[in-house]
C-alpha atoms as a PDB file:
ATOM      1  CA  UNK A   1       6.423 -85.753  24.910  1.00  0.00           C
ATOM      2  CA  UNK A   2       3.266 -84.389  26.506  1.00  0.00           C
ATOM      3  CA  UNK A   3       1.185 -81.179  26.212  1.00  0.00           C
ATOM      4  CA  UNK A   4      -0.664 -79.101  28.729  1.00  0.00           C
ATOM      5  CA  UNK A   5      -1.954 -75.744  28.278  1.00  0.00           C
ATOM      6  CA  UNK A   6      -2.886 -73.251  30.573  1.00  0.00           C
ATOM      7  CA  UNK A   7      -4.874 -70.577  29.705  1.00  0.00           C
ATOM      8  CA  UNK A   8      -4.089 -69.084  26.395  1.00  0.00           C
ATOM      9  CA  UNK A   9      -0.443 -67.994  26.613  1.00  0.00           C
ATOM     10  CA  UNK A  10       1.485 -70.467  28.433  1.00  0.00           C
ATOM     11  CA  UNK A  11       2.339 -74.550  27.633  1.00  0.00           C
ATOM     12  CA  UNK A  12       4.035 -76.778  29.555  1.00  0.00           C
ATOM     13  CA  UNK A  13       5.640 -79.754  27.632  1.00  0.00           C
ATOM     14  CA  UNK A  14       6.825 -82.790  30.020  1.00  0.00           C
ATOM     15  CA  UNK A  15       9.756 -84.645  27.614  1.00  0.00           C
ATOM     16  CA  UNK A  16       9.390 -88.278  27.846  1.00  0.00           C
ATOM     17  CA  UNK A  17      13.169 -89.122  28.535  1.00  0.00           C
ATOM     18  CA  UNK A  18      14.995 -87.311  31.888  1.00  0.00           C
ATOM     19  CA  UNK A  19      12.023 -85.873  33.741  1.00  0.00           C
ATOM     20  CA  UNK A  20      12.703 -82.302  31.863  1.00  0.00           C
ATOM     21  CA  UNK A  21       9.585 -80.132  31.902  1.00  0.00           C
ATOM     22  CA  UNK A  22       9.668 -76.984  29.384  1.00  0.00           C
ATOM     23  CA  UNK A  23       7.552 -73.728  30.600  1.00  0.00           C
ATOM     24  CA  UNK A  24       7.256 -72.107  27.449  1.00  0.00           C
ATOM     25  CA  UNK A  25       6.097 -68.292  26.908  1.00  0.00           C
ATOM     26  CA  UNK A  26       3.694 -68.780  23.957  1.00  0.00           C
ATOM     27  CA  UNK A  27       2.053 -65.363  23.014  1.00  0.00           C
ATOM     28  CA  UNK A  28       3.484 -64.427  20.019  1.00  0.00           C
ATOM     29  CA  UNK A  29       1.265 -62.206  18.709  1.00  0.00           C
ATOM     30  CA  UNK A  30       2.953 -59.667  21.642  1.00  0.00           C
ATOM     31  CA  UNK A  31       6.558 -61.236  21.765  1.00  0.00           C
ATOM     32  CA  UNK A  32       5.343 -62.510  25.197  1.00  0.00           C
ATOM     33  CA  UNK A  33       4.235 -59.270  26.880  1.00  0.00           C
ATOM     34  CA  UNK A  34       3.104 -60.519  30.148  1.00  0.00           C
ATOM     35  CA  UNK A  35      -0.774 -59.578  29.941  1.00  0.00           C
ATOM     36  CA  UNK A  36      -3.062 -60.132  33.220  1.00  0.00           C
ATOM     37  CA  UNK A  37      -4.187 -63.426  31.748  1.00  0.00           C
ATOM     38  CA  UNK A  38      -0.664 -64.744  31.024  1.00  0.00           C
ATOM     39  CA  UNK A  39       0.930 -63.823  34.533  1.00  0.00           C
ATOM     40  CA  UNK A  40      -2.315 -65.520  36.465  1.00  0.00           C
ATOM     41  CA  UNK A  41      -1.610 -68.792  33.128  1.00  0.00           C
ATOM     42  CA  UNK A  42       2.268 -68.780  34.640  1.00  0.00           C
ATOM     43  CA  UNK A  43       1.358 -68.855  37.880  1.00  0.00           C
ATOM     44  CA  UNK A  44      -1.101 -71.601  37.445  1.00  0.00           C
ATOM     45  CA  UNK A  45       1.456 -73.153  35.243  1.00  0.00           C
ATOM     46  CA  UNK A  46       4.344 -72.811  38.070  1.00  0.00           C
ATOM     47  CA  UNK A  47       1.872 -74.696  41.002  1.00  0.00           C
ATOM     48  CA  UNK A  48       1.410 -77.794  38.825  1.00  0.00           C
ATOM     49  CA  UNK A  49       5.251 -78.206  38.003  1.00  0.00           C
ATOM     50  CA  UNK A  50       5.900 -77.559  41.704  1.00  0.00           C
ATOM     51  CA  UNK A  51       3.688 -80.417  42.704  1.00  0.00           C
ATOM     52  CA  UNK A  52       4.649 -82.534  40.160  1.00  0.00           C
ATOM     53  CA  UNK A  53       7.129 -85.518  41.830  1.00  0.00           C
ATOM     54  CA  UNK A  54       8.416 -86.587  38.504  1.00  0.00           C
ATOM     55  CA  UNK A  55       9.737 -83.206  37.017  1.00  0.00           C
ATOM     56  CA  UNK A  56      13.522 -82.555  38.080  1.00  0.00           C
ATOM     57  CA  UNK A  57      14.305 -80.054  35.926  1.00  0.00           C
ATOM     58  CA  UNK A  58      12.322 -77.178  34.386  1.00  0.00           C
ATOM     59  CA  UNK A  59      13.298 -74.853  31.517  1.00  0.00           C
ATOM     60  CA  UNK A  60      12.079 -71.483  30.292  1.00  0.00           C
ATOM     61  CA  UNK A  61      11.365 -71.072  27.059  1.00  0.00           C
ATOM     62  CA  UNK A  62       9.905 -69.009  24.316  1.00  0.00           C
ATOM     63  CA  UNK A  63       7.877 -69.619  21.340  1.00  0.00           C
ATOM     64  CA  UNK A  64       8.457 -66.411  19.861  1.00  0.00           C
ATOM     65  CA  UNK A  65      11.237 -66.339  17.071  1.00  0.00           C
ATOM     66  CA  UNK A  66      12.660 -62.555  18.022  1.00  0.00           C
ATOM     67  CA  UNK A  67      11.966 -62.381  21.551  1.00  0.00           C
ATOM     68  CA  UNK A  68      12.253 -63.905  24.950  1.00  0.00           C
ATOM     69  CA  UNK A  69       9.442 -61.472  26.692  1.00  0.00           C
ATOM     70  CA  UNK A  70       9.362 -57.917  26.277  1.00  0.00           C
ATOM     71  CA  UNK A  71       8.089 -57.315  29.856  1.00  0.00           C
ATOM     72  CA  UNK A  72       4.527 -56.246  31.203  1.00  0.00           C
ATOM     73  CA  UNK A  73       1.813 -55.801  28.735  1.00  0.00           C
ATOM     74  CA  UNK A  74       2.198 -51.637  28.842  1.00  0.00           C
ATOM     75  CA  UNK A  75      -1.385 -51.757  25.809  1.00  0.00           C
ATOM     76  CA  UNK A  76      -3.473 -53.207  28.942  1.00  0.00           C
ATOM     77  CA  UNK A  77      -1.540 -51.169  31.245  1.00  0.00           C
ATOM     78  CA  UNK A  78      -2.253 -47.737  29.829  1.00  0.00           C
ATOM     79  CA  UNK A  79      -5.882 -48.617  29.859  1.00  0.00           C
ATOM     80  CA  UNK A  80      -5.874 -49.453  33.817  1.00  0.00           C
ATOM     81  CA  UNK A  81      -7.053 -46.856  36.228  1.00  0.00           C
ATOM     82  CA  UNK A  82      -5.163 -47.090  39.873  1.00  0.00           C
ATOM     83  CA  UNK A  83      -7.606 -49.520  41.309  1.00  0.00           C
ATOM     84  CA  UNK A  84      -7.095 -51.498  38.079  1.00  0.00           C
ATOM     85  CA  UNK A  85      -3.231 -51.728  38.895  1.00  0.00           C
ATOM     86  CA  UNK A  86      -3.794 -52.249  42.491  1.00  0.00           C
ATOM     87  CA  UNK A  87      -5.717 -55.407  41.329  1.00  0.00           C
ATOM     88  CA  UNK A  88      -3.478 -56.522  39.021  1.00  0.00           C
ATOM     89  CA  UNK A  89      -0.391 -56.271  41.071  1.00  0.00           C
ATOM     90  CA  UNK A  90      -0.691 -60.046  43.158  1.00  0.00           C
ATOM     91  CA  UNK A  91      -1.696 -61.390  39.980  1.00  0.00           C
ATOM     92  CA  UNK A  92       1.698 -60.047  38.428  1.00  0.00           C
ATOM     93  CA  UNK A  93       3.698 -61.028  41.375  1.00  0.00           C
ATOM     94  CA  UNK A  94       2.276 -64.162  41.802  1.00  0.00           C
ATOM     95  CA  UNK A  95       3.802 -65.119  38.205  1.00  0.00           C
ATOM     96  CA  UNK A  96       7.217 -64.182  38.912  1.00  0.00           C
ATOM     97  CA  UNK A  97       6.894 -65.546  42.799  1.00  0.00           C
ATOM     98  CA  UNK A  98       6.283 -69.157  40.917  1.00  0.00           C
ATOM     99  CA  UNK A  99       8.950 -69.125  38.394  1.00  0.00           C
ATOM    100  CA  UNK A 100      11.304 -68.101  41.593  1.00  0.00           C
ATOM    101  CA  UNK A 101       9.857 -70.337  44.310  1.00  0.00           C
ATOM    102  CA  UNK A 102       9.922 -73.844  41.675  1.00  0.00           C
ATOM    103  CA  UNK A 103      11.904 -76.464  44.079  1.00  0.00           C
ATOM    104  CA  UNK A 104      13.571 -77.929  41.343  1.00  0.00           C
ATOM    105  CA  UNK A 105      16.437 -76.258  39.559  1.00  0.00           C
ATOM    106  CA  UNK A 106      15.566 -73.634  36.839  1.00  0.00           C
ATOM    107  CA  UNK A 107      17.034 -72.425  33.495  1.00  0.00           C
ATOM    108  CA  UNK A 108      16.102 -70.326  31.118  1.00  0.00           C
ATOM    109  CA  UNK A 109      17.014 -69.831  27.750  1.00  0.00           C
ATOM    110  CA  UNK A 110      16.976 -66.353  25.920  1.00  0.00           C
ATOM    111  CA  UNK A 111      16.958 -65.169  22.752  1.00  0.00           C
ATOM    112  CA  UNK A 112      15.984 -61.809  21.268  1.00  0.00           C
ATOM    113  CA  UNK A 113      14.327 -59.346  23.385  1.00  0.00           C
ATOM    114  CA  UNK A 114      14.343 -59.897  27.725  1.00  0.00           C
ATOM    115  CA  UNK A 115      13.688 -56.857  28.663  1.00  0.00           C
ATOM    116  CA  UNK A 116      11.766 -55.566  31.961  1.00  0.00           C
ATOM    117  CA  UNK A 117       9.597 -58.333  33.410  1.00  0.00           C
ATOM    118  CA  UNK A 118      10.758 -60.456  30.698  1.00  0.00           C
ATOM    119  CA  UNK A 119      14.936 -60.320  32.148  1.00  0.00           C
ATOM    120  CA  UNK A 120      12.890 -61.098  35.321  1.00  0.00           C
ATOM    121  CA  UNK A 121      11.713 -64.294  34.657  1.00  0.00           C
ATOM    122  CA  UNK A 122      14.677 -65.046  33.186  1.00  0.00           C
ATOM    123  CA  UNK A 123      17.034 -63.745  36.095  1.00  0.00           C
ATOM    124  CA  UNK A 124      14.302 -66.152  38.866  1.00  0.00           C
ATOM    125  CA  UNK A 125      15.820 -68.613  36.902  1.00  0.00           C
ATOM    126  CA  UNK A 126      19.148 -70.743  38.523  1.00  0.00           C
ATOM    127  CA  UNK A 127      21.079 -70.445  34.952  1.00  0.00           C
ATOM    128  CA  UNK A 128      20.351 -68.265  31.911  1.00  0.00           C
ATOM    129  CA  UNK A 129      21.742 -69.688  28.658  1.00  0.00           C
ATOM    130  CA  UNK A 130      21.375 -66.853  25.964  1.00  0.00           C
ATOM    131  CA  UNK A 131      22.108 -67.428  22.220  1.00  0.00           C
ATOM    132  CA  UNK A 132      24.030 -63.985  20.090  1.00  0.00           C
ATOM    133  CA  UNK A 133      20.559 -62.231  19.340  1.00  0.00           C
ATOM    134  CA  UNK A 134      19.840 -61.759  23.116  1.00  0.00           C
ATOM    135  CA  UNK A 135      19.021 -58.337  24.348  1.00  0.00           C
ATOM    136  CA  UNK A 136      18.548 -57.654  28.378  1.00  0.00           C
ATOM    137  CA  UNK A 137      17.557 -55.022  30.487  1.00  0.00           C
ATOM    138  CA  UNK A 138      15.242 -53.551  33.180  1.00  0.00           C
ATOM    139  CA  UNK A 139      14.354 -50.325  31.036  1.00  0.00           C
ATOM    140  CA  UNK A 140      11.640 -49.782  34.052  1.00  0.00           C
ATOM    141  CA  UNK A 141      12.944 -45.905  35.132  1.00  0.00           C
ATOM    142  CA  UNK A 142      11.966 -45.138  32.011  1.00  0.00           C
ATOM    143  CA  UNK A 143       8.579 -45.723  31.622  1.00  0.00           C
ATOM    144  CA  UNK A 144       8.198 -43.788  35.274  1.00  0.00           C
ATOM    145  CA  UNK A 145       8.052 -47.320  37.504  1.00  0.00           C
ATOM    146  CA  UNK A 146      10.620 -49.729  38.971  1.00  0.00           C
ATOM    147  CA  UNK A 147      11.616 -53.281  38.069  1.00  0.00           C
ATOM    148  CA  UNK A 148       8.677 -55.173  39.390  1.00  0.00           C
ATOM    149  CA  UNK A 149       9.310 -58.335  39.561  1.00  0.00           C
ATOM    150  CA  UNK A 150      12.049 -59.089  41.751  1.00  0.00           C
ATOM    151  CA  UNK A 151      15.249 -57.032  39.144  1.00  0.00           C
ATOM    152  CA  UNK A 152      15.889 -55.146  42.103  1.00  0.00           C
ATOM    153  CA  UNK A 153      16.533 -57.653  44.135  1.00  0.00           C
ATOM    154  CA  UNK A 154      17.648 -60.545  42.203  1.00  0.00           C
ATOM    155  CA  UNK A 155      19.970 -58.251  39.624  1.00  0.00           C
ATOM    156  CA  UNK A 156      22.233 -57.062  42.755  1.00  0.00           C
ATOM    157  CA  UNK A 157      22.983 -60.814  43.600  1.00  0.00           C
ATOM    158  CA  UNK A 158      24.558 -61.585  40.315  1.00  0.00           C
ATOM    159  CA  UNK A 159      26.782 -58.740  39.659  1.00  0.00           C
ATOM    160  CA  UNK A 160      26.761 -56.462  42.825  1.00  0.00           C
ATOM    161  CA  UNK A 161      25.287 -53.695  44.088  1.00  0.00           C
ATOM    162  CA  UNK A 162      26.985 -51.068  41.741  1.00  0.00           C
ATOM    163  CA  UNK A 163      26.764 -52.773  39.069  1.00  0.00           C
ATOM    164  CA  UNK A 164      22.704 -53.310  39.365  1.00  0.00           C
ATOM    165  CA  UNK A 165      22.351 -49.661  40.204  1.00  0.00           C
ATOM    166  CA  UNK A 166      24.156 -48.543  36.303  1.00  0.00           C
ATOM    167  CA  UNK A 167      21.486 -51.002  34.410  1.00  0.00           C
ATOM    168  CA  UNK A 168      18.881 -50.293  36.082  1.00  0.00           C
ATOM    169  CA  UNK A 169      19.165 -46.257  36.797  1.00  0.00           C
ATOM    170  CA  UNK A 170      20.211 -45.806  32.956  1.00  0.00           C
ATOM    171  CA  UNK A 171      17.442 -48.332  31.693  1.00  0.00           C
ATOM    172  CA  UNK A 172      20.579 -49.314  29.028  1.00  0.00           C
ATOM    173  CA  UNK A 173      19.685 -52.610  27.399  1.00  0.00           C
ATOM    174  CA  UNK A 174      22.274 -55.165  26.976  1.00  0.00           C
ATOM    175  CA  UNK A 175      23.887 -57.343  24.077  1.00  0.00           C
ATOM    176  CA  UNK A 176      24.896 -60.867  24.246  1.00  0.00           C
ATOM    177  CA  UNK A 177      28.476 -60.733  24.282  1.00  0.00           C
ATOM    178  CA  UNK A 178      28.519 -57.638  26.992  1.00  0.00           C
ATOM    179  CA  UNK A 179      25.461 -59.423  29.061  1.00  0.00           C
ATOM    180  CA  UNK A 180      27.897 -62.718  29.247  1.00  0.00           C
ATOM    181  CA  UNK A 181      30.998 -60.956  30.343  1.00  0.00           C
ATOM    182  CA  UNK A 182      28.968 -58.825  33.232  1.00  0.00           C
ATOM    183  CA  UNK A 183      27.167 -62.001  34.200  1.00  0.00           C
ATOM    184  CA  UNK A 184      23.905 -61.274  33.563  1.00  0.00           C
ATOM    185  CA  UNK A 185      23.631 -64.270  31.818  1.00  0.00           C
ATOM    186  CA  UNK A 186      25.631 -67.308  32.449  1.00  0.00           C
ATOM    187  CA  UNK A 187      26.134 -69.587  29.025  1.00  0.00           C
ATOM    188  CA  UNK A 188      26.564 -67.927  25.338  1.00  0.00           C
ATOM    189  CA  UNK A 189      25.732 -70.042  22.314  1.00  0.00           C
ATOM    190  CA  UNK A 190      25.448 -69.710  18.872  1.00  0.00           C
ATOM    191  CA  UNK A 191      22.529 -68.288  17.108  1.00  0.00           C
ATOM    192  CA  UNK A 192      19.313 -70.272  17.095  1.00  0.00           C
ATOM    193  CA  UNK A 193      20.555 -72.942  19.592  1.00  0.00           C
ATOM    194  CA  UNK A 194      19.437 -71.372  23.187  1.00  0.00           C
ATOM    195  CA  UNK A 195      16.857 -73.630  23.485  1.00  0.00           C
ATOM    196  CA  UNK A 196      18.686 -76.682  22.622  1.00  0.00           C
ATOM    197  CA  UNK A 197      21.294 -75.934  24.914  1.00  0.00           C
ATOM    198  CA  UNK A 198      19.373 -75.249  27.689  1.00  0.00           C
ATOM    199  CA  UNK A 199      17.572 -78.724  27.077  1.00  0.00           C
ATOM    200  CA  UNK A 200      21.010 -80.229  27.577  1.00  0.00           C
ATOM    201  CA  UNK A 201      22.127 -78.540  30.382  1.00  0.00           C
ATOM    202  CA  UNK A 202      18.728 -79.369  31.818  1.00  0.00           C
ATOM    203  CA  UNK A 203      19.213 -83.311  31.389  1.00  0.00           C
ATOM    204  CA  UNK A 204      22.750 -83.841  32.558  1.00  0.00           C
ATOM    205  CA  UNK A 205      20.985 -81.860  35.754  1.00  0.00           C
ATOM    206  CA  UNK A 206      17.827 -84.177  35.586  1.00  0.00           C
ATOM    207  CA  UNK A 207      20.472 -87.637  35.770  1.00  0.00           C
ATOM    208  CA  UNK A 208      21.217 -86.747  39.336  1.00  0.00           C
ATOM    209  CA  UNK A 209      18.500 -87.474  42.778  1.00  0.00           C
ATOM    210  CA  UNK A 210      15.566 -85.706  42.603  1.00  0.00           C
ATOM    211  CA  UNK A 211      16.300 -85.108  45.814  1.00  0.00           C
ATOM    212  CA  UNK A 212      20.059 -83.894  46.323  1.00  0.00           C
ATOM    213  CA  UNK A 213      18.561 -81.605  43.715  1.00  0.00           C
ATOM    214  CA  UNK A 214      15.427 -80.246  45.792  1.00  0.00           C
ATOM    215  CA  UNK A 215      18.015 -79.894  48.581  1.00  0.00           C
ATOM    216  CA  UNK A 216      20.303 -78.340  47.093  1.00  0.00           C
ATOM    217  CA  UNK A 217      18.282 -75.617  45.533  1.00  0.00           C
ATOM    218  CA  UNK A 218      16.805 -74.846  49.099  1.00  0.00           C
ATOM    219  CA  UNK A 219      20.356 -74.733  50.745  1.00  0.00           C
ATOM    220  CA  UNK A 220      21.498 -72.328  47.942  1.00  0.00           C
ATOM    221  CA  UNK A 221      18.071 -70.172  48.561  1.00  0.00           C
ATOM    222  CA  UNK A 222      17.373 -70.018  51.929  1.00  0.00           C
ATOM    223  CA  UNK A 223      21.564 -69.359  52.685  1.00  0.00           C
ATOM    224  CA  UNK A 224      22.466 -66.913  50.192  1.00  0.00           C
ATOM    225  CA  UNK A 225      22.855 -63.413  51.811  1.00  0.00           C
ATOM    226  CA  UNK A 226      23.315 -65.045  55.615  1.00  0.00           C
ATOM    227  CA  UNK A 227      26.896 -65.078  57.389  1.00  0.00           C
ATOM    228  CA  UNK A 228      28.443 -68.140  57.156  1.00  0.00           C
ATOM    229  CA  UNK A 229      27.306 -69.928  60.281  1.00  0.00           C
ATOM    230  CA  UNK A 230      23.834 -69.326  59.809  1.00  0.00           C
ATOM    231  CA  UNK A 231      24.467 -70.146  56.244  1.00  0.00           C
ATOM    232  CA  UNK A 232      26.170 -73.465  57.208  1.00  0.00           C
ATOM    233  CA  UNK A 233      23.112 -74.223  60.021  1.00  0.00           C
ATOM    234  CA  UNK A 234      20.970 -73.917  56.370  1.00  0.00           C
ATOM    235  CA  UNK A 235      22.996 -76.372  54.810  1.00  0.00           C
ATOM    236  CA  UNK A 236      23.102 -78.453  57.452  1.00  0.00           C
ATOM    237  CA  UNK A 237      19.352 -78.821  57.495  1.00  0.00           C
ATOM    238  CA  UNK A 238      19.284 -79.546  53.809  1.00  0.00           C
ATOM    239  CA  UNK A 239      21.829 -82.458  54.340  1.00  0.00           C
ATOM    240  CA  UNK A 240      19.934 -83.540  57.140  1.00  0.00           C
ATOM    241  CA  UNK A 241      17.082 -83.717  54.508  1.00  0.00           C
ATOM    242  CA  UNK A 242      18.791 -86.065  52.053  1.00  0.00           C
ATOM    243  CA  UNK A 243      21.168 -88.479  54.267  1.00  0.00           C
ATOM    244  CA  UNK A 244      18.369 -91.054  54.976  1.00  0.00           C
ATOM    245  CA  UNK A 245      16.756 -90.959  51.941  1.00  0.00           C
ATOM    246  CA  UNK A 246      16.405 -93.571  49.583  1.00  0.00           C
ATOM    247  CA  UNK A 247      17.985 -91.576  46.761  1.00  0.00           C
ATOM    248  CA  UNK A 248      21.162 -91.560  49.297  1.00  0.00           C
ATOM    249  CA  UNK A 249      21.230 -95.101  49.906  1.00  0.00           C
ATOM    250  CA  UNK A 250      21.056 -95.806  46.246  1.00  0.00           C
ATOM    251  CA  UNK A 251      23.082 -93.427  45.152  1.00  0.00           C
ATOM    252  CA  UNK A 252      25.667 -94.988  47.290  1.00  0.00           C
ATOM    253  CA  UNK A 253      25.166 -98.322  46.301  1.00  0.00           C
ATOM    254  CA  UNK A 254      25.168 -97.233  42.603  1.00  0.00           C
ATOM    255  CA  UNK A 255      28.567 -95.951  42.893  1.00  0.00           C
ATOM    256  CA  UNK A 256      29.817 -98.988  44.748  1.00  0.00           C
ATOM    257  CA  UNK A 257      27.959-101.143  42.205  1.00  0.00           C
ATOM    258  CA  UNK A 258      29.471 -99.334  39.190  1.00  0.00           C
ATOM    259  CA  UNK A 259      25.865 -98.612  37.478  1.00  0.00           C
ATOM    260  CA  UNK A 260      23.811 -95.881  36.794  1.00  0.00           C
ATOM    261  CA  UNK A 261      21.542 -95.026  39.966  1.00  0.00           C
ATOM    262  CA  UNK A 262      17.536 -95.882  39.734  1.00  0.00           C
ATOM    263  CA  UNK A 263      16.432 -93.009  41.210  1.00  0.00           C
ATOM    264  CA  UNK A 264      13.523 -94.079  43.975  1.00  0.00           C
ATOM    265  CA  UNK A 265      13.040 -89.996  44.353  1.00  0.00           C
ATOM    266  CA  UNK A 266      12.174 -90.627  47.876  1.00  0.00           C
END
């Protein structure tokens, strides 16, 4: 397994084995409050994995024993002036933009505290896999702003538009076993094993074409929210995108061949 940092608050480990590349959270000393530095770290962080051919699969993770992310950094906040926060906003966006936009699939595992910009990341995620201690929200209303960082938006598409208005007009947080059975997050576990879990998930994704998984992500992306026939012209597209590709032929020949594909990725 590799290391790269960026910036202070934010590592990227590449595993060896199943081209699964972990974005961890690593600020500790805040339980991941997303400072300036650490939103422009993640953003950086986000660009490389995007460009990077041999990553398949990418999970979110946290260093932090008690917490996931509490959300924005609200100690550097209260010292901005307006023009400070005008600044800051692309920065902040531009972290949560490149957790959303990664082309490969995306899962994040939770534990502790996700609250504000920290359910955010998680919810730009494809799957959230939470162990028993996890705590979600957007408590944004009550701090006098609104969720940031794509909650109003992104919230409504898991569990409706009614739904999204209660969490986020009450600012209520959220325990595990309630936050599984409304869908805001998709896999429970047992304490402690989040992370672990999420790994796995990751690398029975990571066994299939780099590819049909590229594709697929963009099909489910670009159609969601269209009527059908546009959404089918979108999938369409993406197939068109995949049936000449080497992972196609190989894949095919794999299964005729009764063997594991070798991926070409191409």
């Amino acid at each position: 397994m590799s290391e790269e940092r960026f910036g202070e608050f934010v590592l990227v480990r590449r595993h060896e084995q199943g081209h699964v590349a972990e974005l961890v959270l690593d600020r500790p000393g805040a339980m991941n409050a997303v400072s300036t530095g650490m939103a422009r770290s993640l953003a950086g962080a986000c660009a490389a994995l995007a460009e990077d051919r041999d990553v398949r699969v990418v999970v979110l993770t946290s260093s932090h024993e008690r917490a996931f992310c509490v959300g924005a950094d609200l100690k550097e906040r209260n010292s901005f002036s307006d023009a400070d926060l005008v600044r800051q906003r692309p920065v902040a966006r531009g972290a949560y933009t490149g957790v959303l936009e990664l082309p490969v699939p995306t899962v994040a595992a939770v534990h502790g505290f996700a609250l504000g910009g920290g359910f955010e990341l998680a919810l730009s995620c494809d799957v959230i896999v939470a162990d028993r201690t996890a705590v979600v929200g957007l408590p944004e209303v009550s701090v006098g702003v609104i969720p940031g960082g794509g909650g109003t938006q992104l919230l409504p598409r898991r569990v409706g538009a009614a739904r999204a208005a209660e969490l986020i007009f009450t600012a209520r947080r959220v325990e595990a076993a309630e936050a599984r059975e409304l869908g805001l997050v998709d896999e429970l576990v047992e304490e402690g094993r989040d992370r672990e879990a999420a790994l796995a998930l990751a690398s029975r994704i990571a066994a299939n074409s780099p590819v049909g998984l590229r594709a697929a992500k963009r099909a489910l992306r670009l159609g969601h929210g269209l009527d059908l026939s546009a959404g089918l012209e979108v999938e369409d597209a993406a197939w068109r995108s995949v049936a000449f590709s080497g992972d196609r032929a190989e894949g095919v020949a794999a299964f005729n061949e009764k063997r594991r594909p070798n991926w070409p990725g191409e």
